[in-house]
PDB file of N, CA and C in Angstrom:
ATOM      1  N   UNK A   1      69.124 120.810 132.233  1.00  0.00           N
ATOM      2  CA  UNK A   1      67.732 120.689 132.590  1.00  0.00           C
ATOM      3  C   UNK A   1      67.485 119.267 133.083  1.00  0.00           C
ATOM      4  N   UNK A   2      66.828 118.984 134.221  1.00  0.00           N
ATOM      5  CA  UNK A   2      66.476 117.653 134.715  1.00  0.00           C
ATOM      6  C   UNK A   2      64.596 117.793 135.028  1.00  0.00           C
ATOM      7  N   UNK A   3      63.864 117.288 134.777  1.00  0.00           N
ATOM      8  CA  UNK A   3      62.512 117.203 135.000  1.00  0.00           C
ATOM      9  C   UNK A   3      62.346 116.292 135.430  1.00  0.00           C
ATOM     10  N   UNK A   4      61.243 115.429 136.629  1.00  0.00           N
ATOM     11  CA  UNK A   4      60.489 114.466 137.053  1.00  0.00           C
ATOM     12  C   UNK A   4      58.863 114.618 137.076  1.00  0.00           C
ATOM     13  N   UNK A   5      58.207 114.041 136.587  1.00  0.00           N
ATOM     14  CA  UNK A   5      57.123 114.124 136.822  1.00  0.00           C
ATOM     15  C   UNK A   5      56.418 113.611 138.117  1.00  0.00           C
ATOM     16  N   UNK A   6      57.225 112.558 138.779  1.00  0.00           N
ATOM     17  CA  UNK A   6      56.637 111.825 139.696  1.00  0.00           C
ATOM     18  C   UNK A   6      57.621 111.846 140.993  1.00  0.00           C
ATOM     19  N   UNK A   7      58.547 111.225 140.916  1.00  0.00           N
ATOM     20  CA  UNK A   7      59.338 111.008 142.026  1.00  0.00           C
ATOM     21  C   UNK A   7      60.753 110.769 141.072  1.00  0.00           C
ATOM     22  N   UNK A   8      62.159 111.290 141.418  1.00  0.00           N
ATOM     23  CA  UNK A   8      63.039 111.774 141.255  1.00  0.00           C
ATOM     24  C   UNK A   8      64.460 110.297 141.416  1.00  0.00           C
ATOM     25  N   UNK A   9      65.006 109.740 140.984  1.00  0.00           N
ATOM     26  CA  UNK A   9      65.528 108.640 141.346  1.00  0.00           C
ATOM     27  C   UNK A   9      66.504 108.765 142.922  1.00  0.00           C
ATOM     28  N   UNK A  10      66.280 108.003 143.619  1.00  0.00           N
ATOM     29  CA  UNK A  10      67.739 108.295 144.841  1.00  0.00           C
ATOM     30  C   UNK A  10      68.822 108.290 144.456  1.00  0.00           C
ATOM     31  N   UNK A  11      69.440 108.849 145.154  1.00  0.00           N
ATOM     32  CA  UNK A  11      70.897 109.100 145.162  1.00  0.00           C
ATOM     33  C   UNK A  11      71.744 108.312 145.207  1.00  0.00           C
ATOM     34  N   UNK A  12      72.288 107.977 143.861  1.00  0.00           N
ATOM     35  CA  UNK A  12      73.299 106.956 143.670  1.00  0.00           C
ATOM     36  C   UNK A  12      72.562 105.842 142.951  1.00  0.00           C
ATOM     37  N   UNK A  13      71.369 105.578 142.831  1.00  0.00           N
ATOM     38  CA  UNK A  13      70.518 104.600 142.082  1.00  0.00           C
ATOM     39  C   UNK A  13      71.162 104.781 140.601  1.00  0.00           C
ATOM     40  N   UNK A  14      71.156 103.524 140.169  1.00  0.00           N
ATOM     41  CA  UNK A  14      71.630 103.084 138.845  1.00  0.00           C
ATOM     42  C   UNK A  14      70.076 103.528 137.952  1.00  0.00           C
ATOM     43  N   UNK A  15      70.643 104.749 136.607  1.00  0.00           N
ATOM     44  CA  UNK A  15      69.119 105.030 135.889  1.00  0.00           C
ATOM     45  C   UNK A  15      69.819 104.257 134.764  1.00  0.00           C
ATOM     46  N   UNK A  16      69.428 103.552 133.579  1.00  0.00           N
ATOM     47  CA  UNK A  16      69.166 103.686 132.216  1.00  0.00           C
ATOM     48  C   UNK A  16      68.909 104.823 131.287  1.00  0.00           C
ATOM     49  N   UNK A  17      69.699 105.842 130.879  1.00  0.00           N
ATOM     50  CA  UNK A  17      69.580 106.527 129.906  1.00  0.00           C
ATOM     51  C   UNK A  17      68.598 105.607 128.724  1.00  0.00           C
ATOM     52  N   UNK A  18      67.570 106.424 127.938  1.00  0.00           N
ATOM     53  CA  UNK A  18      67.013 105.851 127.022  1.00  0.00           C
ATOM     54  C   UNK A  18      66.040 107.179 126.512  1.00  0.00           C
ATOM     55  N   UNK A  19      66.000 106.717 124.701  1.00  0.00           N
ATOM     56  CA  UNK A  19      65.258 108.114 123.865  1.00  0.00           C
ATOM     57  C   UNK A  19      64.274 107.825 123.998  1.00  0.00           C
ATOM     58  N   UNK A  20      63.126 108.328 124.165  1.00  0.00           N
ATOM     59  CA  UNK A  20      61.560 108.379 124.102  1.00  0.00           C
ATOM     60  C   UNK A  20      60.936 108.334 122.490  1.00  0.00           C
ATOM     61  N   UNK A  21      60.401 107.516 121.602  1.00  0.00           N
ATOM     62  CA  UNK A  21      60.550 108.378 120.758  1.00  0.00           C
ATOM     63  C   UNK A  21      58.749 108.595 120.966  1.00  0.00           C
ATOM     64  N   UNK A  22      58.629 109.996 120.316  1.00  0.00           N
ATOM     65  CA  UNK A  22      56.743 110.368 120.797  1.00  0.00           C
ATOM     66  C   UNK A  22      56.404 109.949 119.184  1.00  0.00           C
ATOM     67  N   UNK A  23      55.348 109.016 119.354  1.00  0.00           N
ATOM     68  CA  UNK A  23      54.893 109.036 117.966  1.00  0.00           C
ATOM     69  C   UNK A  23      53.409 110.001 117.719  1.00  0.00           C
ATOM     70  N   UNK A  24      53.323 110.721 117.925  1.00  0.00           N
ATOM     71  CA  UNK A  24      52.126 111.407 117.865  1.00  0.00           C
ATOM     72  C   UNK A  24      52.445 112.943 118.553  1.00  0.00           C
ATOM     73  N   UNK A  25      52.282 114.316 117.976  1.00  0.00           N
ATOM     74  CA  UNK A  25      51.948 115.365 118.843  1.00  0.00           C
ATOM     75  C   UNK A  25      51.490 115.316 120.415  1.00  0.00           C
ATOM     76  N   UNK A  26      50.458 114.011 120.655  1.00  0.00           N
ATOM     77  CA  UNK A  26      49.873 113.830 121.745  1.00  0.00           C
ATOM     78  C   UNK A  26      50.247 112.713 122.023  1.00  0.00           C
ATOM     79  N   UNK A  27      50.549 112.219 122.932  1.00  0.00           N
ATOM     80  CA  UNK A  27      50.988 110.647 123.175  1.00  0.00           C
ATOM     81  C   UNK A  27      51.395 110.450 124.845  1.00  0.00           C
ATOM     82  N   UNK A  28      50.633 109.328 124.988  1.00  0.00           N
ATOM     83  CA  UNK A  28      51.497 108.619 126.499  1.00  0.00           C
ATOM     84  C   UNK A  28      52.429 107.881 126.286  1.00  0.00           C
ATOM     85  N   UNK A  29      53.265 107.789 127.367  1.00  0.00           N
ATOM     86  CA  UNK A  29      54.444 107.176 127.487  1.00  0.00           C
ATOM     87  C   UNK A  29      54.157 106.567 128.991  1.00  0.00           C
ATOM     88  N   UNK A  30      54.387 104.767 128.913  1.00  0.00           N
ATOM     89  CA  UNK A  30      54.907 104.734 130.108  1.00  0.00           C
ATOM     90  C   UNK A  30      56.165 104.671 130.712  1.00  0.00           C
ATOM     91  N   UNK A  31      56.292 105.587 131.732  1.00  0.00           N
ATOM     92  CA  UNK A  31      58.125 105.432 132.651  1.00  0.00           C
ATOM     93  C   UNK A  31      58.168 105.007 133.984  1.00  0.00           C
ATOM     94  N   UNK A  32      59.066 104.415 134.656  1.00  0.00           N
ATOM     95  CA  UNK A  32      58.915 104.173 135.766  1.00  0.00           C
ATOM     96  C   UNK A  32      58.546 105.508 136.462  1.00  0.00           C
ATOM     97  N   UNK A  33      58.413 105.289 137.915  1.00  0.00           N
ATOM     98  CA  UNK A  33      57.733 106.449 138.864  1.00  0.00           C
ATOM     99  C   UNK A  33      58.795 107.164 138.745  1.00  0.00           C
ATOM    100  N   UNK A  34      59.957 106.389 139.214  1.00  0.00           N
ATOM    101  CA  UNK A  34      61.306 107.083 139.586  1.00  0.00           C
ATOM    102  C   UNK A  34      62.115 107.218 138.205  1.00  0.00           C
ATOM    103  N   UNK A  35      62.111 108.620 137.698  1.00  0.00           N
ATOM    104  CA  UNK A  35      62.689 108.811 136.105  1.00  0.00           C
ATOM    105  C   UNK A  35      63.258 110.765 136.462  1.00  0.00           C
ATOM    106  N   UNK A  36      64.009 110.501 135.069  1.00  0.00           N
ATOM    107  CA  UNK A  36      64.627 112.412 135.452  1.00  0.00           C
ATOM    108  C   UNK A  36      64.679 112.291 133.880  1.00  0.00           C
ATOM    109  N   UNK A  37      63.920 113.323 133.371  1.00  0.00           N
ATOM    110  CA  UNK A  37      64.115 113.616 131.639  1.00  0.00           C
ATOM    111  C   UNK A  37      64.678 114.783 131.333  1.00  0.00           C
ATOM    112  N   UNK A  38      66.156 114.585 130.727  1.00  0.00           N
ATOM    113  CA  UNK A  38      67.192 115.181 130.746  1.00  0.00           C
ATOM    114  C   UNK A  38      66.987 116.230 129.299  1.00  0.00           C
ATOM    115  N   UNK A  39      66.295 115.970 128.535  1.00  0.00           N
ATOM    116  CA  UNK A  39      66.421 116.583 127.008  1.00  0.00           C
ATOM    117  C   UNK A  39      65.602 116.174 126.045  1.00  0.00           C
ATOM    118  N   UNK A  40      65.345 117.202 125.142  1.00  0.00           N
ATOM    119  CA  UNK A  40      64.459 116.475 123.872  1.00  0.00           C
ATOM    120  C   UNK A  40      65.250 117.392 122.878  1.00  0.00           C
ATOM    121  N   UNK A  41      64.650 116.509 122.016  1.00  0.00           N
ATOM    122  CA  UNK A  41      65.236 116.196 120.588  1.00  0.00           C
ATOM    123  C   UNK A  41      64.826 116.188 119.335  1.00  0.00           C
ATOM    124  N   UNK A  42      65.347 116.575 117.680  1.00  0.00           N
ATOM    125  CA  UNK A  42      64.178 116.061 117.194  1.00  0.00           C
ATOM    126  C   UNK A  42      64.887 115.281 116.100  1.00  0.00           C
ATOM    127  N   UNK A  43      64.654 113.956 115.867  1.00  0.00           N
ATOM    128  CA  UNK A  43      65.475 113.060 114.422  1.00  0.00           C
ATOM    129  C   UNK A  43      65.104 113.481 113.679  1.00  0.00           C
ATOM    130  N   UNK A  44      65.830 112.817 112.542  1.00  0.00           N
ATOM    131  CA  UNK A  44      66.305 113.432 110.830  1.00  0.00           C
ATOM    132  C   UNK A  44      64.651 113.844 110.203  1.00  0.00           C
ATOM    133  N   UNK A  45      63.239 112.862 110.609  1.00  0.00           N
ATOM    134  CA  UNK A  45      62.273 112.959 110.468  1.00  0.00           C
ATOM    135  C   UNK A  45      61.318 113.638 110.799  1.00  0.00           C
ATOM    136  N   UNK A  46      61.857 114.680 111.696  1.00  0.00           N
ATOM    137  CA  UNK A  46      60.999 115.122 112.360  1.00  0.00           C
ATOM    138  C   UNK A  46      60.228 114.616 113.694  1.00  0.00           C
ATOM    139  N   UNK A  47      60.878 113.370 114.182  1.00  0.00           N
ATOM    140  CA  UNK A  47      60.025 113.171 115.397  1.00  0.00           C
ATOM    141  C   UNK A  47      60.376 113.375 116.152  1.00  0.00           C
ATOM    142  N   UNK A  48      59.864 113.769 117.479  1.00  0.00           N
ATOM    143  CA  UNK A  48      60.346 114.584 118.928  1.00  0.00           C
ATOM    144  C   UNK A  48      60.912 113.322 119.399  1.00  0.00           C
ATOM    145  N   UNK A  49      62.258 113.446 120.278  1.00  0.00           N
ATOM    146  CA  UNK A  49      62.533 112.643 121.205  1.00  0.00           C
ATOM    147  C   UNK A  49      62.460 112.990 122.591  1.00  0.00           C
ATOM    148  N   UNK A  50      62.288 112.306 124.101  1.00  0.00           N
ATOM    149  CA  UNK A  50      62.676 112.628 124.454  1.00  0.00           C
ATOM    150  C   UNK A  50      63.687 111.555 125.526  1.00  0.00           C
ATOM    151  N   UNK A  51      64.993 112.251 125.921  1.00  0.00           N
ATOM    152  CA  UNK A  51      65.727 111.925 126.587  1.00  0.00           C
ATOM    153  C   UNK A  51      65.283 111.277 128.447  1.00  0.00           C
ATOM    154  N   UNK A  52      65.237 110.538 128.376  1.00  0.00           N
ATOM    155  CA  UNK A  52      64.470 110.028 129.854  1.00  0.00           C
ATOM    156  C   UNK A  52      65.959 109.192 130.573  1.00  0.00           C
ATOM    157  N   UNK A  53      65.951 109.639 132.039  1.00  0.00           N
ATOM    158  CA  UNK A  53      66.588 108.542 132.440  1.00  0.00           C
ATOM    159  C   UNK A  53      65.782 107.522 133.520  1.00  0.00           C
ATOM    160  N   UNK A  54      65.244 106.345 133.888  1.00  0.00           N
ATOM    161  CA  UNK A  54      64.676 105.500 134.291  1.00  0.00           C
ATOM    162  C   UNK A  54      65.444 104.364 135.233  1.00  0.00           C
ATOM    163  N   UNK A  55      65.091 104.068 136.343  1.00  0.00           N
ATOM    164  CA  UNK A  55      65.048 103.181 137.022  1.00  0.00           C
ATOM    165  C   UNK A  55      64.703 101.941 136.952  1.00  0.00           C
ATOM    166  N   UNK A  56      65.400 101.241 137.430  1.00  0.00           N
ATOM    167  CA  UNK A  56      64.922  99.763 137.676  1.00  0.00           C
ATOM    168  C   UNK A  56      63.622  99.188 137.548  1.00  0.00           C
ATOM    169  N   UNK A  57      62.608  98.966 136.720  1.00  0.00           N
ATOM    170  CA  UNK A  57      61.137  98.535 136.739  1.00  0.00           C
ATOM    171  C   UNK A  57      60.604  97.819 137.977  1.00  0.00           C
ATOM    172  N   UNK A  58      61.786  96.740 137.911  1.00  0.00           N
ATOM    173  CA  UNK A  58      61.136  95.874 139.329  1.00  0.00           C
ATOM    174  C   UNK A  58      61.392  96.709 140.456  1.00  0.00           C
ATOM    175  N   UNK A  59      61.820  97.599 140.382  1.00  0.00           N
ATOM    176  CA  UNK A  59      61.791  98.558 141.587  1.00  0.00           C
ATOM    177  C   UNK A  59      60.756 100.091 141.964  1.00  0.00           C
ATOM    178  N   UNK A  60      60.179 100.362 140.896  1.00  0.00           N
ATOM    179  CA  UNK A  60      59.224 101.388 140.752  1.00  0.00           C
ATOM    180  C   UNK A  60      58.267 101.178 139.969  1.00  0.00           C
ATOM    181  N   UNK A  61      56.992 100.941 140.011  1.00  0.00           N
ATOM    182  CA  UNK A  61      55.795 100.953 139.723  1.00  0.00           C
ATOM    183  C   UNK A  61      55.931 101.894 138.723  1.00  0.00           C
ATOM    184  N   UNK A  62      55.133 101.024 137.230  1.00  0.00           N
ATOM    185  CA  UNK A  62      55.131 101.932 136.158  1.00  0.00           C
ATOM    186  C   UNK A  62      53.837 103.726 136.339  1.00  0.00           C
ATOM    187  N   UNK A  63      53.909 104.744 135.424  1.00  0.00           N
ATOM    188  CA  UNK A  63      53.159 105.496 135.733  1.00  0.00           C
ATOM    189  C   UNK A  63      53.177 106.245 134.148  1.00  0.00           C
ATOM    190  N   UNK A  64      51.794 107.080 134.176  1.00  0.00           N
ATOM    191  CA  UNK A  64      51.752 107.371 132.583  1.00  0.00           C
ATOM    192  C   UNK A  64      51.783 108.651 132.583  1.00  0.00           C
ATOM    193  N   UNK A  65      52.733 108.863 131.608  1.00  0.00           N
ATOM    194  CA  UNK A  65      52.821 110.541 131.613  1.00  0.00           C
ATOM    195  C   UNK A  65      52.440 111.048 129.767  1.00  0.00           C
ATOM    196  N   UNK A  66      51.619 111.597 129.760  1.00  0.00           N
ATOM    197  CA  UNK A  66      51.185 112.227 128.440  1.00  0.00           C
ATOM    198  C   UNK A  66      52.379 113.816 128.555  1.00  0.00           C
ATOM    199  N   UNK A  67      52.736 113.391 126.878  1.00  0.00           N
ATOM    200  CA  UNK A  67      53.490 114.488 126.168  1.00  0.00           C
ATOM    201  C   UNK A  67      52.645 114.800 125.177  1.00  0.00           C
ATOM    202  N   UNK A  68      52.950 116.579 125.178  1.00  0.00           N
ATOM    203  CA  UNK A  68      52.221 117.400 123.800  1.00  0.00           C
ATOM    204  C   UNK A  68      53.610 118.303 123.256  1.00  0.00           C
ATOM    205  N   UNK A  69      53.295 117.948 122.383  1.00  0.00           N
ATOM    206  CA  UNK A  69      54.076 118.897 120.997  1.00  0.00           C
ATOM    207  C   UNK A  69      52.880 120.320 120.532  1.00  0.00           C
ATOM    208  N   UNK A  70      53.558 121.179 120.962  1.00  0.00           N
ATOM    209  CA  UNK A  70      52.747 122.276 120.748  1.00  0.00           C
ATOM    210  C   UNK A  70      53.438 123.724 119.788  1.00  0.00           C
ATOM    211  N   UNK A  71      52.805 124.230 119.087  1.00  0.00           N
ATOM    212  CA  UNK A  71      53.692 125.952 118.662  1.00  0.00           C
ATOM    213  C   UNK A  71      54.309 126.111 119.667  1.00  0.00           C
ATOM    214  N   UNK A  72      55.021 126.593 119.695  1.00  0.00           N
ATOM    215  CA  UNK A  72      56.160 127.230 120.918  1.00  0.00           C
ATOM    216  C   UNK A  72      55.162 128.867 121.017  1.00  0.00           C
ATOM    217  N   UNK A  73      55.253 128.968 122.306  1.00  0.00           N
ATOM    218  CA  UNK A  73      53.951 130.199 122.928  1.00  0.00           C
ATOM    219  C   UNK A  73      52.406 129.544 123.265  1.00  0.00           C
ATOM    220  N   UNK A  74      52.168 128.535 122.698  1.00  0.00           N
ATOM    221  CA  UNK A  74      51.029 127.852 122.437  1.00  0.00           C
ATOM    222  C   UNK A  74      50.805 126.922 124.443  1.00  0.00           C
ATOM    223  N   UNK A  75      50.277 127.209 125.292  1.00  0.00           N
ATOM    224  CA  UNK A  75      50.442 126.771 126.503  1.00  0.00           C
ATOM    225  C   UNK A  75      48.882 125.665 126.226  1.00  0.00           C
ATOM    226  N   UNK A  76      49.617 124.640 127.086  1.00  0.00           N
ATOM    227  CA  UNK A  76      48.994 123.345 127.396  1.00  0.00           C
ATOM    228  C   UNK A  76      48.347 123.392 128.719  1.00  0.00           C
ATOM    229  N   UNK A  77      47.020 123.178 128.694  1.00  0.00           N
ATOM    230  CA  UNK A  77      46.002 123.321 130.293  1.00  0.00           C
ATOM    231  C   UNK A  77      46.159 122.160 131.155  1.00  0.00           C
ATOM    232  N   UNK A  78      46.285 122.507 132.552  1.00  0.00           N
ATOM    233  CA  UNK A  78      46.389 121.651 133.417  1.00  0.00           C
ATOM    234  C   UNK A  78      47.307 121.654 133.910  1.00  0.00           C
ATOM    235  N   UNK A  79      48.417 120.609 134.573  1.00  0.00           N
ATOM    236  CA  UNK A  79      49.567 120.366 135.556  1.00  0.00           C
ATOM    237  C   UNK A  79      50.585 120.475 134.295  1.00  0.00           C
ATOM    238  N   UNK A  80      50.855 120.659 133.147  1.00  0.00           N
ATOM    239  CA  UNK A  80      51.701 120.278 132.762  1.00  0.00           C
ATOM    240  C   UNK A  80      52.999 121.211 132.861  1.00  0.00           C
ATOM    241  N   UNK A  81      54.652 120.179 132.556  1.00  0.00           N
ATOM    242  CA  UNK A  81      55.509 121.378 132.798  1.00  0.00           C
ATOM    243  C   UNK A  81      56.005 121.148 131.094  1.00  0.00           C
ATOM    244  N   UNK A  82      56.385 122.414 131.469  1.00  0.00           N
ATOM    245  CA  UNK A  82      57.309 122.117 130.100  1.00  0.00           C
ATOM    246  C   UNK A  82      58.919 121.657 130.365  1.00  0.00           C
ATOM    247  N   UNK A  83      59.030 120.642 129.114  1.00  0.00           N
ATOM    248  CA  UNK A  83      60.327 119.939 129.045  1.00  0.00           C
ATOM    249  C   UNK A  83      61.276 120.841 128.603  1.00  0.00           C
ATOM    250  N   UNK A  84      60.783 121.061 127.224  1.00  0.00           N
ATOM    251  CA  UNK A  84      61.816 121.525 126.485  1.00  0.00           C
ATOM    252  C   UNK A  84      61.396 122.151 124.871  1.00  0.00           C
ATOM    253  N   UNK A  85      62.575 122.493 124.083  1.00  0.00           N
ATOM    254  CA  UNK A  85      61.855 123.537 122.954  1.00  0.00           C
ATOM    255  C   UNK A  85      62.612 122.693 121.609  1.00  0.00           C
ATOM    256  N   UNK A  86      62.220 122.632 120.657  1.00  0.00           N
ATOM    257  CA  UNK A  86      63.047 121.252 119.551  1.00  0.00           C
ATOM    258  C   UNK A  86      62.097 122.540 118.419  1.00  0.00           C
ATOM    259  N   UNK A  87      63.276 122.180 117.051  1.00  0.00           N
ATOM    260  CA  UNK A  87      62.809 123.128 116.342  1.00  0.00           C
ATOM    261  C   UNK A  87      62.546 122.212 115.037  1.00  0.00           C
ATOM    262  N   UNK A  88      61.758 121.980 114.418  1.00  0.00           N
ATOM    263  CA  UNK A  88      61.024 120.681 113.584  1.00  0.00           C
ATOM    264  C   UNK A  88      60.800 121.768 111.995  1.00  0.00           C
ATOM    265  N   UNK A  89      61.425 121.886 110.767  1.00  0.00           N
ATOM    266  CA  UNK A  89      61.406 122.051 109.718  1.00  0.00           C
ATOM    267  C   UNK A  89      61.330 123.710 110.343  1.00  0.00           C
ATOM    268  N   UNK A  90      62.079 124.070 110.276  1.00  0.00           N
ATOM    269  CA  UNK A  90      62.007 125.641 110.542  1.00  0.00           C
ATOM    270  C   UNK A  90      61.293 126.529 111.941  1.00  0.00           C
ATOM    271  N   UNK A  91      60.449 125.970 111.880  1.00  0.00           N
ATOM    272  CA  UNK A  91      59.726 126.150 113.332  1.00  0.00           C
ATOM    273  C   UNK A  91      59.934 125.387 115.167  1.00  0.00           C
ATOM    274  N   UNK A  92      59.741 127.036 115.606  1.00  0.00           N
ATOM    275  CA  UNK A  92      59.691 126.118 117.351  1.00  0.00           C
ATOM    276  C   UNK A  92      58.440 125.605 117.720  1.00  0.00           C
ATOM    277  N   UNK A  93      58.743 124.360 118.019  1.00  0.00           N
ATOM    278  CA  UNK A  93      57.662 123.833 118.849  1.00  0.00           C
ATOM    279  C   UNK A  93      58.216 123.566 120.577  1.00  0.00           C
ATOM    280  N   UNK A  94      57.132 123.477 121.711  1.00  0.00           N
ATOM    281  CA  UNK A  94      57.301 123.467 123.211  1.00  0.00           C
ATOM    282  C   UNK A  94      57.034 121.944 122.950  1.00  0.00           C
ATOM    283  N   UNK A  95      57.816 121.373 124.284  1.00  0.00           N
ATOM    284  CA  UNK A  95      57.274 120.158 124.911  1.00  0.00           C
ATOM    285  C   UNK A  95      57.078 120.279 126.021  1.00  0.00           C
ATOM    286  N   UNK A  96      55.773 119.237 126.232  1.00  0.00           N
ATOM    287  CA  UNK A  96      55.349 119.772 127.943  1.00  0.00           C
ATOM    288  C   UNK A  96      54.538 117.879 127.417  1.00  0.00           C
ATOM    289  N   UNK A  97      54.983 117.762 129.159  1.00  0.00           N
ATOM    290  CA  UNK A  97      54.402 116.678 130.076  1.00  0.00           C
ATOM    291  C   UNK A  97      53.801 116.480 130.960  1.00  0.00           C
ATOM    292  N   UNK A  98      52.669 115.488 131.097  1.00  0.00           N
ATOM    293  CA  UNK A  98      51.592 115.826 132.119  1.00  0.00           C
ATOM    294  C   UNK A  98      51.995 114.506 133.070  1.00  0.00           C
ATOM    295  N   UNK A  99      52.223 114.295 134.266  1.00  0.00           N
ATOM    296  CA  UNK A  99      51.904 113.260 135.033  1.00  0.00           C
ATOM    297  C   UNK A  99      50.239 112.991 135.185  1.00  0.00           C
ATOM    298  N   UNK A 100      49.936 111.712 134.609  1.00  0.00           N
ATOM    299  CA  UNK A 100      48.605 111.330 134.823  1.00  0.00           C
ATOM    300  C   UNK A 100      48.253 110.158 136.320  1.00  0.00           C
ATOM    301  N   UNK A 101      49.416 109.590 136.379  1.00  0.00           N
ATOM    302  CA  UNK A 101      49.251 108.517 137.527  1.00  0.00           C
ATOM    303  C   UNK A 101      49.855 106.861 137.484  1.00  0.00           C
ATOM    304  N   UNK A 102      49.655 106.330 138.569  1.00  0.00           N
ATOM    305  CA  UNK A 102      50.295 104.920 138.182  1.00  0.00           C
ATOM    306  C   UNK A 102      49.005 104.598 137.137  1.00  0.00           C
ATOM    307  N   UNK A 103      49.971 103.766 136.587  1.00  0.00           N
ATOM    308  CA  UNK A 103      49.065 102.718 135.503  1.00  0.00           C
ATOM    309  C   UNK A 103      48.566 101.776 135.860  1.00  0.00           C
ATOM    310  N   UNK A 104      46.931 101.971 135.076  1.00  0.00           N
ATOM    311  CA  UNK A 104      46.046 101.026 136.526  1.00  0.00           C
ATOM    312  C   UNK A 104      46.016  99.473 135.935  1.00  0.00           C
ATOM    313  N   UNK A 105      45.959  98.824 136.917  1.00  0.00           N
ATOM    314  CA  UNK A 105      45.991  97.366 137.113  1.00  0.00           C
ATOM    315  C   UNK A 105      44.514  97.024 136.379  1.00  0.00           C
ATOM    316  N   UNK A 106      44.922  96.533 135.303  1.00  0.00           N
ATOM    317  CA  UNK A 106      43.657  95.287 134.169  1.00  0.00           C
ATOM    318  C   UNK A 106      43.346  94.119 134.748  1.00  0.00           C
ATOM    319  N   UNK A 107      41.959  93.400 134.390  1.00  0.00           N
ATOM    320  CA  UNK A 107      41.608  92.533 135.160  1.00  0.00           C
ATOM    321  C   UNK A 107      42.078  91.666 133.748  1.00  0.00           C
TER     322      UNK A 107
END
């Protein structure tokens, strides 16, 4: 499974493998534009990971993508896709990610 929310890294571009960890059911994450999220996960604790691979920062403009941890069957409104399925103390839960946009510039 490979997912992008935004734009997809080029071909042959050097990514950084790195775990996401979500601290919250609901949570943003920022990733570069150019990212491919390969897998999720869940540690000894129960928290969702997810597997992201990422680009160069100084080369792609950061962008925020909100993740939900949901019941598995349980569908999330709007653009979101689903990542992937992680099974947390006996139960399935879905992951799904929303591309929200670049991250806006603070004065």
């Amino acid at each position: 499974m490979s997912i992008t929310f935004c734009v997809p890294p080029r071909p042959g571009e050097l990514c950084l493998p790195l775990l996401f960890r979500l601290p919250d059911d609901h949570s943003t994450q920022q990733l570069t534009a150019r990212h491919r999220v390969t897998g999720v996960q869940t540690a000894a604790d129960g928290t969702v990971l997810v597997a992201i691979e990422i680009t160069d920062p100084a080369t792609a403009r950061p962008v925020d993508v909100r993740f939900d941890v949901v019941p598995q069957g349980e569908r999330v409104p709007g653009r979101a896709l689903l990542v992937g399925t992680v099974d947390r103390a006996g139960a399935k839960f879905d992951v799904y990610g929303t591309y929200l946009g670049p991250v806006a510039d603070e004065n």
